[in-house]
PDB file of N, CA and C in Angstrom:
ATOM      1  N   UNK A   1       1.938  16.380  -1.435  1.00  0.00           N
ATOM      2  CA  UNK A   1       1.825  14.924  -1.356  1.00  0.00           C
ATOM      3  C   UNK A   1       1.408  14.385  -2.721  1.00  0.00           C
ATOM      4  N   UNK A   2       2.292  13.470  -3.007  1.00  0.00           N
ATOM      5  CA  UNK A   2       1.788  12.812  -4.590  1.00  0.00           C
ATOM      6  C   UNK A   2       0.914  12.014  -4.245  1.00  0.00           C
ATOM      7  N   UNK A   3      -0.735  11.557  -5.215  1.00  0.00           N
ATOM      8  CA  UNK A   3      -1.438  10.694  -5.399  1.00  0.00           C
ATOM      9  C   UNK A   3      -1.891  10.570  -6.867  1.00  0.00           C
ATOM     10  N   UNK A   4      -1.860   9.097  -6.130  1.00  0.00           N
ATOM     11  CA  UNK A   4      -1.928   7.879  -6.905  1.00  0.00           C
ATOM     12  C   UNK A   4      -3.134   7.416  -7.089  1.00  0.00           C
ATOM     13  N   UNK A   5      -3.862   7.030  -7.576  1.00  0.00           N
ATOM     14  CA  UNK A   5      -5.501   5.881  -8.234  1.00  0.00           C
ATOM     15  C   UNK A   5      -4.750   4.611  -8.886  1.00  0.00           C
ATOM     16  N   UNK A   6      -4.636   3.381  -7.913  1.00  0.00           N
ATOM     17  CA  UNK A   6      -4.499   2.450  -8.369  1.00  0.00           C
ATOM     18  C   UNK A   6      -5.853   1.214  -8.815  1.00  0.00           C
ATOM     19  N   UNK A   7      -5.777   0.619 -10.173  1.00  0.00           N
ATOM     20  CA  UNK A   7      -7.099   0.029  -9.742  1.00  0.00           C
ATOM     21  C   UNK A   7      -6.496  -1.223  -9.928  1.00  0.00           C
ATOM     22  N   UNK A   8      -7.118  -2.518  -9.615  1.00  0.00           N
ATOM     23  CA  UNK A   8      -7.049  -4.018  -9.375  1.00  0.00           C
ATOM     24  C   UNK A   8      -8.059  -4.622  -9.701  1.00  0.00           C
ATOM     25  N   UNK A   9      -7.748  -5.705 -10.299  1.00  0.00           N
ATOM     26  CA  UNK A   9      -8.312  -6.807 -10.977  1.00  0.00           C
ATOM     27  C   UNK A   9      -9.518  -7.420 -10.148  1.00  0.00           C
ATOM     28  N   UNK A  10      -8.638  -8.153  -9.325  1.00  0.00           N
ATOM     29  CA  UNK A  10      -9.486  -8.603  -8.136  1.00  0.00           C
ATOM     30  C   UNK A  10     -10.274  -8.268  -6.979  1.00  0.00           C
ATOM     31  N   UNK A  11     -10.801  -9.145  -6.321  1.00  0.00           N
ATOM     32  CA  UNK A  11     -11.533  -8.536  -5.155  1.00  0.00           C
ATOM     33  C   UNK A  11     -10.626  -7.863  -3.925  1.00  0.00           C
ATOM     34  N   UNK A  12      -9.050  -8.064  -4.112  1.00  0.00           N
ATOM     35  CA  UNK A  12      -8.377  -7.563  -3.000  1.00  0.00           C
ATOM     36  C   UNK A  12      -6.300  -7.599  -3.947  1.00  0.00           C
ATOM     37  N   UNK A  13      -5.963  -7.208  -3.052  1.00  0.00           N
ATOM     38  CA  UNK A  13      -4.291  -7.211  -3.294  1.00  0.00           C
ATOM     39  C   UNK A  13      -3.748  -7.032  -1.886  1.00  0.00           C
ATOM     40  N   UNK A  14      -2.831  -7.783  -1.664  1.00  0.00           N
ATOM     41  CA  UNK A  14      -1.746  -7.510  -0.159  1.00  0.00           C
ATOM     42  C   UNK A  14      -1.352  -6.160  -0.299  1.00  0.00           C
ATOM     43  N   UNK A  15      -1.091  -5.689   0.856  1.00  0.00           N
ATOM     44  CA  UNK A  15      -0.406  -4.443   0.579  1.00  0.00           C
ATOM     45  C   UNK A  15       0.713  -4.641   0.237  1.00  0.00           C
ATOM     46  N   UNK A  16       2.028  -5.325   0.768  1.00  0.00           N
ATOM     47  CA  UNK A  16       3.347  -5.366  -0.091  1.00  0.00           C
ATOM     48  C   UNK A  16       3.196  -5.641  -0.856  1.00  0.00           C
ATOM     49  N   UNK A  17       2.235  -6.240  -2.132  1.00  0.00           N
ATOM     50  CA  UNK A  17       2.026  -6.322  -3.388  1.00  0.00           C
ATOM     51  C   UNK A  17       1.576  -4.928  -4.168  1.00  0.00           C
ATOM     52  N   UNK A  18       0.806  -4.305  -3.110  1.00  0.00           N
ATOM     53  CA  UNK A  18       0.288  -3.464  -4.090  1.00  0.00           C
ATOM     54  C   UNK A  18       1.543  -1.928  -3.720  1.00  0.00           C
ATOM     55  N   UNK A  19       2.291  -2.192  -2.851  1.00  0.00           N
ATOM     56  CA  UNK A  19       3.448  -0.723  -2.890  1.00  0.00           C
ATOM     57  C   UNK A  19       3.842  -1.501  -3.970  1.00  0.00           C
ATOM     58  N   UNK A  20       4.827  -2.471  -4.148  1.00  0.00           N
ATOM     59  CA  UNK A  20       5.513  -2.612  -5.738  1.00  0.00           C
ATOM     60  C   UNK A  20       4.773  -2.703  -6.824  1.00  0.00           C
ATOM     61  N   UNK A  21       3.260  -2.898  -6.641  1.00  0.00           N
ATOM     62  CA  UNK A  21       2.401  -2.920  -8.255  1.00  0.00           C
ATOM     63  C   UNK A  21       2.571  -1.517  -8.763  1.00  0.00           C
ATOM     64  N   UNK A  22       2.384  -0.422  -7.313  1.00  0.00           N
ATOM     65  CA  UNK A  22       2.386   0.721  -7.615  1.00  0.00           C
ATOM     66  C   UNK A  22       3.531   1.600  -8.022  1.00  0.00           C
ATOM     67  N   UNK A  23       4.786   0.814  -7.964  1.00  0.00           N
ATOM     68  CA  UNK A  23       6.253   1.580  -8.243  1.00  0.00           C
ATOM     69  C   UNK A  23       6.706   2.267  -7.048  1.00  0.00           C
ATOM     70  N   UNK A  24       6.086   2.326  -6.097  1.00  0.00           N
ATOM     71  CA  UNK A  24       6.922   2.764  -4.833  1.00  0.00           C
ATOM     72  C   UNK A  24       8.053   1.965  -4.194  1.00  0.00           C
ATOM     73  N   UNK A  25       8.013   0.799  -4.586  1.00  0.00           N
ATOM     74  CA  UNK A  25       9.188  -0.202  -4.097  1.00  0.00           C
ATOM     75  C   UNK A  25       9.386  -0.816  -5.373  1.00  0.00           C
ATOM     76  N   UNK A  26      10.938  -1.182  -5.955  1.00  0.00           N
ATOM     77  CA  UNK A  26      11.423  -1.729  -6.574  1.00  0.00           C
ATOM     78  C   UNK A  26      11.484  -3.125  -6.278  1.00  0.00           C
ATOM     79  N   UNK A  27      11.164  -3.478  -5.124  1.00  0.00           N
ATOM     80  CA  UNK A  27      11.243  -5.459  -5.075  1.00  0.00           C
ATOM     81  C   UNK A  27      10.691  -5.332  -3.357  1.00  0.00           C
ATOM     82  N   UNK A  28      10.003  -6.692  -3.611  1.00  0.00           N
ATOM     83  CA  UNK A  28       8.621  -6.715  -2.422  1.00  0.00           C
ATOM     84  C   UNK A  28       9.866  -6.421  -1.008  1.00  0.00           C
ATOM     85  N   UNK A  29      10.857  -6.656  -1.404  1.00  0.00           N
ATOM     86  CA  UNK A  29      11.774  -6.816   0.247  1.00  0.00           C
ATOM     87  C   UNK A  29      11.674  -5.027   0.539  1.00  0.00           C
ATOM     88  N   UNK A  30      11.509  -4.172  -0.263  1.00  0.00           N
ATOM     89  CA  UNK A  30      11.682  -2.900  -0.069  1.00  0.00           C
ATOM     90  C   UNK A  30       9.911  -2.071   0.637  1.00  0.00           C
ATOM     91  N   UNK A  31       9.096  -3.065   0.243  1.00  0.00           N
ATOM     92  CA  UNK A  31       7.643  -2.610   0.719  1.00  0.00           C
ATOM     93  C   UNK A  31       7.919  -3.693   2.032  1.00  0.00           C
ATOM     94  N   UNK A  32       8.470  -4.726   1.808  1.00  0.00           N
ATOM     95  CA  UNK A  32       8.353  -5.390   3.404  1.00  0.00           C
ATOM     96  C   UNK A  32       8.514  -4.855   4.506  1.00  0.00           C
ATOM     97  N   UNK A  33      10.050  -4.074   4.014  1.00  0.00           N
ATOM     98  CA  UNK A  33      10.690  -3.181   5.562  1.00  0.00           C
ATOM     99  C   UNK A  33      10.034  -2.312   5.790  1.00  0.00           C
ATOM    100  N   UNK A  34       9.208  -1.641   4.716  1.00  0.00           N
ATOM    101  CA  UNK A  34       8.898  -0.550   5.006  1.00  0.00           C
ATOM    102  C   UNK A  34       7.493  -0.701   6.171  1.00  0.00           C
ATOM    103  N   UNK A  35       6.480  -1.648   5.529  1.00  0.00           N
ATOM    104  CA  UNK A  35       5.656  -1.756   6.454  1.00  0.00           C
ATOM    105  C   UNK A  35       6.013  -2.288   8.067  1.00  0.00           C
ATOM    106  N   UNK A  36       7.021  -3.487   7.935  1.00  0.00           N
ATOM    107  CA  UNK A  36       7.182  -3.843   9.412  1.00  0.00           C
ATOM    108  C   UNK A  36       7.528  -2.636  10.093  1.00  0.00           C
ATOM    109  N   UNK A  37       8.237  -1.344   9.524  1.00  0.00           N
ATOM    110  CA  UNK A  37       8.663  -0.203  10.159  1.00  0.00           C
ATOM    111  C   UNK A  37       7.974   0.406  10.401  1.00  0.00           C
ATOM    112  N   UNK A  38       6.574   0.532   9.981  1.00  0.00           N
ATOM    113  CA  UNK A  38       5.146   1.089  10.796  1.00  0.00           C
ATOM    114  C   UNK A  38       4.869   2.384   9.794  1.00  0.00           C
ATOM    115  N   UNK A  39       6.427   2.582   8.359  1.00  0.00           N
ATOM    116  CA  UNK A  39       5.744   3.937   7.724  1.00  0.00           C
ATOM    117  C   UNK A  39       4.825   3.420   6.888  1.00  0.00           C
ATOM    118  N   UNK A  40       3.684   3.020   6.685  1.00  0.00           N
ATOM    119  CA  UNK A  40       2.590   2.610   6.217  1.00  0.00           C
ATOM    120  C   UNK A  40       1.304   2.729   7.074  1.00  0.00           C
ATOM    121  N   UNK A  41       0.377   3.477   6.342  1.00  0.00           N
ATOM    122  CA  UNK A  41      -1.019   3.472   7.030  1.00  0.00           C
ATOM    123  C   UNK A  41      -2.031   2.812   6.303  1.00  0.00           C
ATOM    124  N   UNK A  42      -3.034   2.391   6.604  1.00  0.00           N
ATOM    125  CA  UNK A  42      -4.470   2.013   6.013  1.00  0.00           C
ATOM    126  C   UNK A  42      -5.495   2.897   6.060  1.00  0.00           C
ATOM    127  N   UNK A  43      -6.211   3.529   5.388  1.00  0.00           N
ATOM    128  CA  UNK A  43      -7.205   4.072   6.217  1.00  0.00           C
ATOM    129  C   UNK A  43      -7.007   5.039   7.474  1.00  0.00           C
ATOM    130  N   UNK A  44      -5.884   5.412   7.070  1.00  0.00           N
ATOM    131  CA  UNK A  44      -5.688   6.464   8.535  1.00  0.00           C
ATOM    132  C   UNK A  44      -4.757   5.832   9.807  1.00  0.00           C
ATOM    133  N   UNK A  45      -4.823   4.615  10.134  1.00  0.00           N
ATOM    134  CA  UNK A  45      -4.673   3.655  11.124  1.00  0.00           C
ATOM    135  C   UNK A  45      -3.194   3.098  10.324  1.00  0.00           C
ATOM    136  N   UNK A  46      -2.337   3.318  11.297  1.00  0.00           N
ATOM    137  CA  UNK A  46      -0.647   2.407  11.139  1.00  0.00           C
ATOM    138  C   UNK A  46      -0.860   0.932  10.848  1.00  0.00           C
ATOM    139  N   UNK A  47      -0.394   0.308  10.150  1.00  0.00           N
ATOM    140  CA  UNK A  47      -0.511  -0.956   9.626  1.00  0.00           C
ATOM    141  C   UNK A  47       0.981  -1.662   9.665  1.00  0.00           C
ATOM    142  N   UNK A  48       1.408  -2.809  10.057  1.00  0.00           N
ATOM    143  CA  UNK A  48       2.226  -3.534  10.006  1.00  0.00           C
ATOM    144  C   UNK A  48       1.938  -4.439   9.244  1.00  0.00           C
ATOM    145  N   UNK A  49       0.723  -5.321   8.658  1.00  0.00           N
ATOM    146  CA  UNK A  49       0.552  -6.650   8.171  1.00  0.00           C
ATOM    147  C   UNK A  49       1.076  -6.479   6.750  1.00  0.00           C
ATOM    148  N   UNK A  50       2.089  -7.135   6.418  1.00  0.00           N
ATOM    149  CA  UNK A  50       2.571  -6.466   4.715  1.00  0.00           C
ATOM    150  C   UNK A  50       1.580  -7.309   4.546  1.00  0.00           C
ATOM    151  N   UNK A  51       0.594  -8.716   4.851  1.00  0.00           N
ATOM    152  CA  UNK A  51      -0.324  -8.945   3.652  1.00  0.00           C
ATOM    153  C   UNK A  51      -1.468  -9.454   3.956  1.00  0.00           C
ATOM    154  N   UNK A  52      -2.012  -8.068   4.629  1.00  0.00           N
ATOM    155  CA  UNK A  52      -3.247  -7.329   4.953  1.00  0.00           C
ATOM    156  C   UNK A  52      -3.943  -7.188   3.443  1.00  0.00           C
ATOM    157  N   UNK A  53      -5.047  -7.194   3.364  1.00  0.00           N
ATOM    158  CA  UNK A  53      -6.086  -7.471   1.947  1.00  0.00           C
ATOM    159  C   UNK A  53      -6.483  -5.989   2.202  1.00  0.00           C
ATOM    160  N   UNK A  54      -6.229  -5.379   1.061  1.00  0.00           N
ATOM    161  CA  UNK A  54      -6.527  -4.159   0.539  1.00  0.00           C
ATOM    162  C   UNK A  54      -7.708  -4.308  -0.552  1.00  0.00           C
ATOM    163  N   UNK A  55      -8.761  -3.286  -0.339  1.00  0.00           N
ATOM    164  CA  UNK A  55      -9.714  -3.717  -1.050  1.00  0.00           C
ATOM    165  C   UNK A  55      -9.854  -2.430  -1.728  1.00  0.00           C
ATOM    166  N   UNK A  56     -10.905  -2.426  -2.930  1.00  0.00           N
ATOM    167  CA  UNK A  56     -10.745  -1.152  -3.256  1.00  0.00           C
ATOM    168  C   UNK A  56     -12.009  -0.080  -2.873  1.00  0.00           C
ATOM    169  N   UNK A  57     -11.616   1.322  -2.665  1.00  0.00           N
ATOM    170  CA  UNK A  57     -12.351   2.574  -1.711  1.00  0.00           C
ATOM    171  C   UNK A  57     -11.028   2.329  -0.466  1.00  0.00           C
ATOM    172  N   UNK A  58      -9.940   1.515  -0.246  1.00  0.00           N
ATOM    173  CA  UNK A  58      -9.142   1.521   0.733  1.00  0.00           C
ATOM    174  C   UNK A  58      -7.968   2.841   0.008  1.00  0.00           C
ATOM    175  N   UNK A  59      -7.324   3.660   1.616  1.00  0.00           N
ATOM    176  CA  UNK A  59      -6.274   4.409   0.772  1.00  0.00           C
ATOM    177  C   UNK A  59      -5.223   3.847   1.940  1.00  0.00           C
ATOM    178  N   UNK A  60      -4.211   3.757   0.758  1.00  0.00           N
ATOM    179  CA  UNK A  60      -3.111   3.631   1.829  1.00  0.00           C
ATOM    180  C   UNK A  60      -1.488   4.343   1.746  1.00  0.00           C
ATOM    181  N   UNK A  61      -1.529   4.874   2.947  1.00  0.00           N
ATOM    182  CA  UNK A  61      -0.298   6.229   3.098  1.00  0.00           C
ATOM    183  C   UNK A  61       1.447   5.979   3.657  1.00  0.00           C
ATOM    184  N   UNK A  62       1.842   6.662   2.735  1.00  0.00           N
ATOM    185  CA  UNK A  62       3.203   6.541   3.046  1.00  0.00           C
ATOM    186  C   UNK A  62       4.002   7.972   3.271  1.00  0.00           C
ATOM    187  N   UNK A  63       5.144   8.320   3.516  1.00  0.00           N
ATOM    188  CA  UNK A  63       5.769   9.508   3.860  1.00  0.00           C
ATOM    189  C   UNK A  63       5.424  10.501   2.445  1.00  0.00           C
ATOM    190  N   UNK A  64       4.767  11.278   2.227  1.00  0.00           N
ATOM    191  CA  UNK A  64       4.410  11.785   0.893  1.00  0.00           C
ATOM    192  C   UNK A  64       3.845  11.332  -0.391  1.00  0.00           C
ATOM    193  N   UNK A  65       3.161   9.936  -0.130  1.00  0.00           N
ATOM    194  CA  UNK A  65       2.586   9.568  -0.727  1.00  0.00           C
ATOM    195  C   UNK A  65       1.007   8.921  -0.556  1.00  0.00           C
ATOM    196  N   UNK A  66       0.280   8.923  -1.166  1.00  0.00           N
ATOM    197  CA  UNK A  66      -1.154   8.591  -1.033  1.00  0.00           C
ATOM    198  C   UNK A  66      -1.648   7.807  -2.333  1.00  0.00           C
ATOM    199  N   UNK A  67      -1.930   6.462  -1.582  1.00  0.00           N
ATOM    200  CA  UNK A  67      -2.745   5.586  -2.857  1.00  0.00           C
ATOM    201  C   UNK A  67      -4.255   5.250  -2.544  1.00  0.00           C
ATOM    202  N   UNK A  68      -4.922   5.603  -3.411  1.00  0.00           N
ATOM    203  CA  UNK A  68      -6.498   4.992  -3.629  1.00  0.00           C
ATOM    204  C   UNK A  68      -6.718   3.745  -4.015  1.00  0.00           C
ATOM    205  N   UNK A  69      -7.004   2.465  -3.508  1.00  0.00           N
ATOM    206  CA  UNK A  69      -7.441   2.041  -4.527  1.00  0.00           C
ATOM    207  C   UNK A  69      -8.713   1.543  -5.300  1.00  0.00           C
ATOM    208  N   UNK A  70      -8.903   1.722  -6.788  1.00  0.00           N
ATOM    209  CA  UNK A  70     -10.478   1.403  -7.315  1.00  0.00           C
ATOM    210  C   UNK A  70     -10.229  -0.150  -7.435  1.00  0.00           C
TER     211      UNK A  70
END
């Protein structure tokens, strides 16, 4: 499984913002489908909200991939 340490500016980032900040999606429509399709987790827990506030100590999982973020 590849991981990732993403860190952010702010106090939070959407998650469909932060799959394309991170290069896993080439354009937000490609992190959109992906989350309404349920392959996205939060914290362990399946997530649908593409813009759910990700904070950072949050990880969030995809089919072989794993992001932290600081």
């Amino acid at each position: 499984m590849e991981e990732q340490t993403i860190s952010i500016r702010g106090e939070f980032i959407k998650l469909d913002s932060l799959l394309k900040f991170a290069g896993i999606f080439d354009t937000g429509g490609g992190a959109k489908e992906a989350v309404l399709a349920g392959q996205v987790s939060v914290n362990g827990a399946p997530c649908t909200m593409r813009g759910r506030k990700i904070r950072p100590g949050d990880t969030v999982e995809l089919p072989g991939v794993r992001l932290t973020v600081a």
